[in-house]
C-alpha atoms as a PDB file:
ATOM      1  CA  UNK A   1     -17.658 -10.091 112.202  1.00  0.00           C
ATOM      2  CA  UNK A   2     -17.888 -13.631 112.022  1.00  0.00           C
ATOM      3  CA  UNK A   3     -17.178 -16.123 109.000  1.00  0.00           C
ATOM      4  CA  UNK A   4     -20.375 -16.537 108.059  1.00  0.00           C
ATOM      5  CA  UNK A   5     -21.549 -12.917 108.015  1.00  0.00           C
ATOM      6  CA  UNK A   6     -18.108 -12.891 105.621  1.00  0.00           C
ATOM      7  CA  UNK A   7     -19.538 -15.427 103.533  1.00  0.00           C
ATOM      8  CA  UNK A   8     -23.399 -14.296 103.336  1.00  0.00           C
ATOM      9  CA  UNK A   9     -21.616 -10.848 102.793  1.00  0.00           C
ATOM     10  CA  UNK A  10     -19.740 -11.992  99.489  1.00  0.00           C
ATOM     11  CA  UNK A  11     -23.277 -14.088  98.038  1.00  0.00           C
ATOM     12  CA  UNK A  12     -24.920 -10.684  98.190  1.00  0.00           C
ATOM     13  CA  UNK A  13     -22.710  -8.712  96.067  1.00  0.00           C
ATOM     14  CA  UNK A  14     -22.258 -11.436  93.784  1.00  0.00           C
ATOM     15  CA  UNK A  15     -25.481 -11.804  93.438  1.00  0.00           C
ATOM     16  CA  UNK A  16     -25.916  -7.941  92.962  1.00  0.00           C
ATOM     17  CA  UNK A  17     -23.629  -7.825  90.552  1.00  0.00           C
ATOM     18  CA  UNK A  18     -25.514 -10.786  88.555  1.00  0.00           C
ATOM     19  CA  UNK A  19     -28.581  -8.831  88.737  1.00  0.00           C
ATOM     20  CA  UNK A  20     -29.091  -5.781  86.155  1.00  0.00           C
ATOM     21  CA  UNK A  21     -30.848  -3.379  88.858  1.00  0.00           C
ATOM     22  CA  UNK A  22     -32.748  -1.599  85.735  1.00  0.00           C
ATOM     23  CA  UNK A  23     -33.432  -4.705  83.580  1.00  0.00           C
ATOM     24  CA  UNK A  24     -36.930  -6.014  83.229  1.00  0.00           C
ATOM     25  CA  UNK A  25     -37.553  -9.306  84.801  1.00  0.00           C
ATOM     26  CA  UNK A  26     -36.697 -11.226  81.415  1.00  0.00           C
ATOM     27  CA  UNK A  27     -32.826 -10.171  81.507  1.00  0.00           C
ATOM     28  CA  UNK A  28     -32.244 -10.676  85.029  1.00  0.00           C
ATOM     29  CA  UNK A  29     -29.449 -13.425  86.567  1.00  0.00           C
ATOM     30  CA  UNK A  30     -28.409 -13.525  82.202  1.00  0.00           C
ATOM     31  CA  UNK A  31     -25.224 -14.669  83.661  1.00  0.00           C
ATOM     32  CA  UNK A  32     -26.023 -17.658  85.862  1.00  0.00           C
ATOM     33  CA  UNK A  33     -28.727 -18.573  82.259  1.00  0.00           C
ATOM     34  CA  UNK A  34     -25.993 -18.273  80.052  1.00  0.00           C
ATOM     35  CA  UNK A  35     -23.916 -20.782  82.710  1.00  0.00           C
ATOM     36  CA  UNK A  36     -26.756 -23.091  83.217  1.00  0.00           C
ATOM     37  CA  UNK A  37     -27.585 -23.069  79.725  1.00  0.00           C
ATOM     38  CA  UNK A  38     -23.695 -23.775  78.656  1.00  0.00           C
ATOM     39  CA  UNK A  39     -23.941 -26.277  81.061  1.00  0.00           C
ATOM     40  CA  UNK A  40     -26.805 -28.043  79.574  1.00  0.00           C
ATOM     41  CA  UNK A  41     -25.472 -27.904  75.878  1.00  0.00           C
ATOM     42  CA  UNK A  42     -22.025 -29.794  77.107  1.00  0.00           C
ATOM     43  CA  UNK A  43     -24.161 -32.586  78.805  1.00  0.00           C
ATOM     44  CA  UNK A  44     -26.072 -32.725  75.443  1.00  0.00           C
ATOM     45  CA  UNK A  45     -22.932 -32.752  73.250  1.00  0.00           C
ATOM     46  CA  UNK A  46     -21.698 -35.516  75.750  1.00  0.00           C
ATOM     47  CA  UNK A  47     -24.384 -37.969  75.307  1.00  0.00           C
ATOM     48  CA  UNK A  48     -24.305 -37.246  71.568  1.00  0.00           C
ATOM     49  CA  UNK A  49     -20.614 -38.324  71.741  1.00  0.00           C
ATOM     50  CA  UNK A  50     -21.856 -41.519  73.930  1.00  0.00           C
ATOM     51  CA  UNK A  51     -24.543 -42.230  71.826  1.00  0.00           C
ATOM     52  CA  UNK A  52     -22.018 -42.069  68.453  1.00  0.00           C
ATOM     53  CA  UNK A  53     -19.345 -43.825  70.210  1.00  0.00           C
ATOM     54  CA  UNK A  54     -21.858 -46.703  70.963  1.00  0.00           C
ATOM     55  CA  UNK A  55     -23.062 -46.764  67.665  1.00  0.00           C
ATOM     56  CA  UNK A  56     -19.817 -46.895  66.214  1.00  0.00           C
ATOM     57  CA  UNK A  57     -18.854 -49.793  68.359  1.00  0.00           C
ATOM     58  CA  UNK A  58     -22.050 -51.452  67.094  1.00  0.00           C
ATOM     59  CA  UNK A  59     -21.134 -50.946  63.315  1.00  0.00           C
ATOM     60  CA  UNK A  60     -17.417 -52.337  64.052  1.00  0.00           C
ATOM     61  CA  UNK A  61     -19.042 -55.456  65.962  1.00  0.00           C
ATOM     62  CA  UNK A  62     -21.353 -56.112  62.563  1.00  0.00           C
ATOM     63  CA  UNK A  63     -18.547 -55.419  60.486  1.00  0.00           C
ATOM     64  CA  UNK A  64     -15.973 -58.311  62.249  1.00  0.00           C
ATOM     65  CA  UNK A  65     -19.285 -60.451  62.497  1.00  0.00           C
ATOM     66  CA  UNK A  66     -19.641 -60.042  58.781  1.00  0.00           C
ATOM     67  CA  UNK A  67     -16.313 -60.597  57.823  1.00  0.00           C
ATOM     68  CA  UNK A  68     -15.779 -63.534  59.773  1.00  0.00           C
ATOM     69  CA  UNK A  69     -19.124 -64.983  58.441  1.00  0.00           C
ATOM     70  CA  UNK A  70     -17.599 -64.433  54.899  1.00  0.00           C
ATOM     71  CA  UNK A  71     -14.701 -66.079  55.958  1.00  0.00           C
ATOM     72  CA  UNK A  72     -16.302 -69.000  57.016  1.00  0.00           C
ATOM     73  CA  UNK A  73     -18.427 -69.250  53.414  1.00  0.00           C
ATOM     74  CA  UNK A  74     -15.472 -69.175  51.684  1.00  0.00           C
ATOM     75  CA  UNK A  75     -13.578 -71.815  53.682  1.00  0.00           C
ATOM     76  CA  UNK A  76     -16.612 -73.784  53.271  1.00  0.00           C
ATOM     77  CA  UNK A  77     -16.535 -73.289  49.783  1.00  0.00           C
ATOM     78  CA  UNK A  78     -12.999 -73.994  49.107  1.00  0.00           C
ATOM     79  CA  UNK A  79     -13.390 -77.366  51.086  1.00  0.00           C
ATOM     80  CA  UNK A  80     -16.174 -77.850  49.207  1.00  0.00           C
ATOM     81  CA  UNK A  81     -14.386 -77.796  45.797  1.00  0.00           C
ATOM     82  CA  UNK A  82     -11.757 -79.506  47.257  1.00  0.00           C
ATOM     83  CA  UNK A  83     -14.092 -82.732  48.417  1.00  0.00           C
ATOM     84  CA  UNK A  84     -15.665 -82.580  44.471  1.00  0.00           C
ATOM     85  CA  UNK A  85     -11.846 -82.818  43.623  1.00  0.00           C
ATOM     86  CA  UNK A  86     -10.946 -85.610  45.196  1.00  0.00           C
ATOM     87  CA  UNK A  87     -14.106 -87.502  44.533  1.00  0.00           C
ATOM     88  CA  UNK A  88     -13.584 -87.222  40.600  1.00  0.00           C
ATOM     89  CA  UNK A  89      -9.736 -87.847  40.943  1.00  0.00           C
ATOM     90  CA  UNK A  90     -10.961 -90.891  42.995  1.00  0.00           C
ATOM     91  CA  UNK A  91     -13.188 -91.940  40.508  1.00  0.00           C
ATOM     92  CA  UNK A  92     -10.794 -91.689  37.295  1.00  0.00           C
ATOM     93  CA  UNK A  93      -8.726 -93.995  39.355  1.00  0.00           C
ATOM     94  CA  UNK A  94     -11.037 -96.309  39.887  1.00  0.00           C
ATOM     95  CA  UNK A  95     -11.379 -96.206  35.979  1.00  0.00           C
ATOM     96  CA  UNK A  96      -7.676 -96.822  35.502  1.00  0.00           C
ATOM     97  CA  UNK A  97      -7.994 -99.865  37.892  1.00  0.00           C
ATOM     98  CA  UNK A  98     -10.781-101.055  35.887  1.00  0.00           C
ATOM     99  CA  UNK A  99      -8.607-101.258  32.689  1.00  0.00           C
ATOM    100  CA  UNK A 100      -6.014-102.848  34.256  1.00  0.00           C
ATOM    101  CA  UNK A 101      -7.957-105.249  35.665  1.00  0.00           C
ATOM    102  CA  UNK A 102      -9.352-105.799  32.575  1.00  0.00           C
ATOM    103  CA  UNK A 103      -5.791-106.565  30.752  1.00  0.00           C
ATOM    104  CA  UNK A 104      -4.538-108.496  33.880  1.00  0.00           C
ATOM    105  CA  UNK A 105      -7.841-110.441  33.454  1.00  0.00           C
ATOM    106  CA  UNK A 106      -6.984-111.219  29.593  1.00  0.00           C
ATOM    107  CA  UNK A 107      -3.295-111.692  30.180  1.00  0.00           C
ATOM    108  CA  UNK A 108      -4.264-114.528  33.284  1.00  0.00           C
ATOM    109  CA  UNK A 109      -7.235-116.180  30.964  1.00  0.00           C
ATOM    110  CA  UNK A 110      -4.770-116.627  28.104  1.00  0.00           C
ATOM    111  CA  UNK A 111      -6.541-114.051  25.983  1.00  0.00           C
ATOM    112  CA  UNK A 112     -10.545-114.426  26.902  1.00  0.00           C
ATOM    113  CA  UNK A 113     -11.570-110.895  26.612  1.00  0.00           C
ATOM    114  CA  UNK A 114     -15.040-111.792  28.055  1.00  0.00           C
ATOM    115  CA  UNK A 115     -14.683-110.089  30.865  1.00  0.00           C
ATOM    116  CA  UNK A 116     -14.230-106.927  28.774  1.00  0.00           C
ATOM    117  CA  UNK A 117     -17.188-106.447  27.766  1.00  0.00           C
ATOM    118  CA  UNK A 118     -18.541-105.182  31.088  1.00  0.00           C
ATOM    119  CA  UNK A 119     -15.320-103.632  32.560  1.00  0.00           C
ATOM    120  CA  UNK A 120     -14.138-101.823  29.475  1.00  0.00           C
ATOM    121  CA  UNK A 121     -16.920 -99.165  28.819  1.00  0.00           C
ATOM    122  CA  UNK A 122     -17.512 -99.362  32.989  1.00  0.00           C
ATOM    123  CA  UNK A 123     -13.835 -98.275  33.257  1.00  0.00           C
ATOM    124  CA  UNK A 124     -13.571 -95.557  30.127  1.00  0.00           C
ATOM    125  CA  UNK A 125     -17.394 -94.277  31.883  1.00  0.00           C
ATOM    126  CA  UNK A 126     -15.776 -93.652  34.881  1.00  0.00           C
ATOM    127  CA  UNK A 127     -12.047 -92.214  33.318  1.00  0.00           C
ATOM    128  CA  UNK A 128     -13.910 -89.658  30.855  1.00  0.00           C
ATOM    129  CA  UNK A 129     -17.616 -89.467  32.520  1.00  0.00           C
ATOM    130  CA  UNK A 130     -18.403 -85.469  34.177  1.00  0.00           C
ATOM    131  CA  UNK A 131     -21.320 -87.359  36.438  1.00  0.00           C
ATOM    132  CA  UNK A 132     -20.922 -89.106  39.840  1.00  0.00           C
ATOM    133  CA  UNK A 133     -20.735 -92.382  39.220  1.00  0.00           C
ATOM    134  CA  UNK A 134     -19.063 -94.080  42.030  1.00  0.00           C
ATOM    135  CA  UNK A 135     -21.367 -93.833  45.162  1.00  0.00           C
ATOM    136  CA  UNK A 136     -19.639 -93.284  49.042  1.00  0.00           C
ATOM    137  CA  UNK A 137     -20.461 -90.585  51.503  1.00  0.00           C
ATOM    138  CA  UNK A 138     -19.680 -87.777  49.494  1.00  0.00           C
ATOM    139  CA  UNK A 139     -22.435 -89.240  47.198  1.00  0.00           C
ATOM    140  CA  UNK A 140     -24.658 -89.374  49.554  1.00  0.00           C
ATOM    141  CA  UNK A 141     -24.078 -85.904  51.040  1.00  0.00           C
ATOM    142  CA  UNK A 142     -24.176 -83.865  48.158  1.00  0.00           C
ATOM    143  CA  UNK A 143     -27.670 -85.945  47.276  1.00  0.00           C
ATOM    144  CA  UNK A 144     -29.109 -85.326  50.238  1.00  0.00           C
ATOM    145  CA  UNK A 145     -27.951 -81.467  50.012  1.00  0.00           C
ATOM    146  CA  UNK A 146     -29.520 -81.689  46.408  1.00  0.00           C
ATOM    147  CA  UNK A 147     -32.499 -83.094  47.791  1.00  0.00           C
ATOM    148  CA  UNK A 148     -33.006 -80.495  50.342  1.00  0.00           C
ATOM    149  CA  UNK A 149     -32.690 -77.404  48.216  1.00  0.00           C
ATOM    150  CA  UNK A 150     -34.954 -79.255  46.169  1.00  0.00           C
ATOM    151  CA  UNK A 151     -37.298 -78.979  49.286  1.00  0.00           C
ATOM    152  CA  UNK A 152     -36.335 -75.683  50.050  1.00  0.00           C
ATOM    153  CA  UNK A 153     -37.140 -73.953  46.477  1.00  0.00           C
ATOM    154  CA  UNK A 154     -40.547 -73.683  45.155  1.00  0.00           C
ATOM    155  CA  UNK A 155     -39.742 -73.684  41.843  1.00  0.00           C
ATOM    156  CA  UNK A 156     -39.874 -77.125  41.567  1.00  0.00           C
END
């Protein structure tokens, strides 16, 4: 007896003994079914797990894109507020500078207060004044930003 005859010996009584001799034609080969069938529901419940595993991935990408996003509005913000600062700090000084020039302009004219008249309520409009009154860039910039939302909403 050769090896094949061996081999083609052993596929025949496992496949007799997969066979139900007195089944009807519906319950035959239940076992290799029930393999090929197990077989099929772990491939499913694998490309579930791919398919959650991607989507999971997905909603952590969003989630760092989102917070980093946020991040970025509120830096923007805070350098925002930190510009308006500065402008308004800038401008009170300017104020004070305008009062003292005003007294080092009465002091030097041997008390002519003329000058006074115009840099006195200039000076105490830009010290106690809530508006921008002193124009540069940041003027400019938050104009034209006021200009554009302007453009932007239609409910003007």
């Amino acid at each position: 007896m050769d090896s094949q005859q061996v081999f083609s010996c052993f596929l025949m009584r496992k496949a007799a003994r997969t066979v139900k001799p007195n089944a009807r034609t519906g319950e035959r080969h239940t076992w290799k079914d029930r393999e090929r069938r197990r077989k099929e529901e772990r491939q499913r419940m694998a490309a579930e797990a791919l398919i959650v595993e991607d989507a999971y991935q997905r909603g952590y990408a969003d989630a760092i894109a989102d917070m980093r996003k946020k991040k970025e509005q509120r830096r923007q913000r805070e350098q925002a507020k930190k510009a308006r600062r500065w402008y308004f700090i800038k401008q009170k000084a300017y104020g004070l500078a305008m009062l003292a020039v005003t007294v080092l302009a009465a002091w030097a004219t041997e008390g002519d207060i003329t000058i006074a008249v115009i840099t006195v309520p200039l000076g105490l409009m830009c010290l106690f004044s809530k508006k921008m009154l002193i124009v540069d860039n940041y003027y400019f910039a938050t104009e034209e930003r006021a200009i554009h939302e302007r453009k932007n909403n239609t409910a003007y």
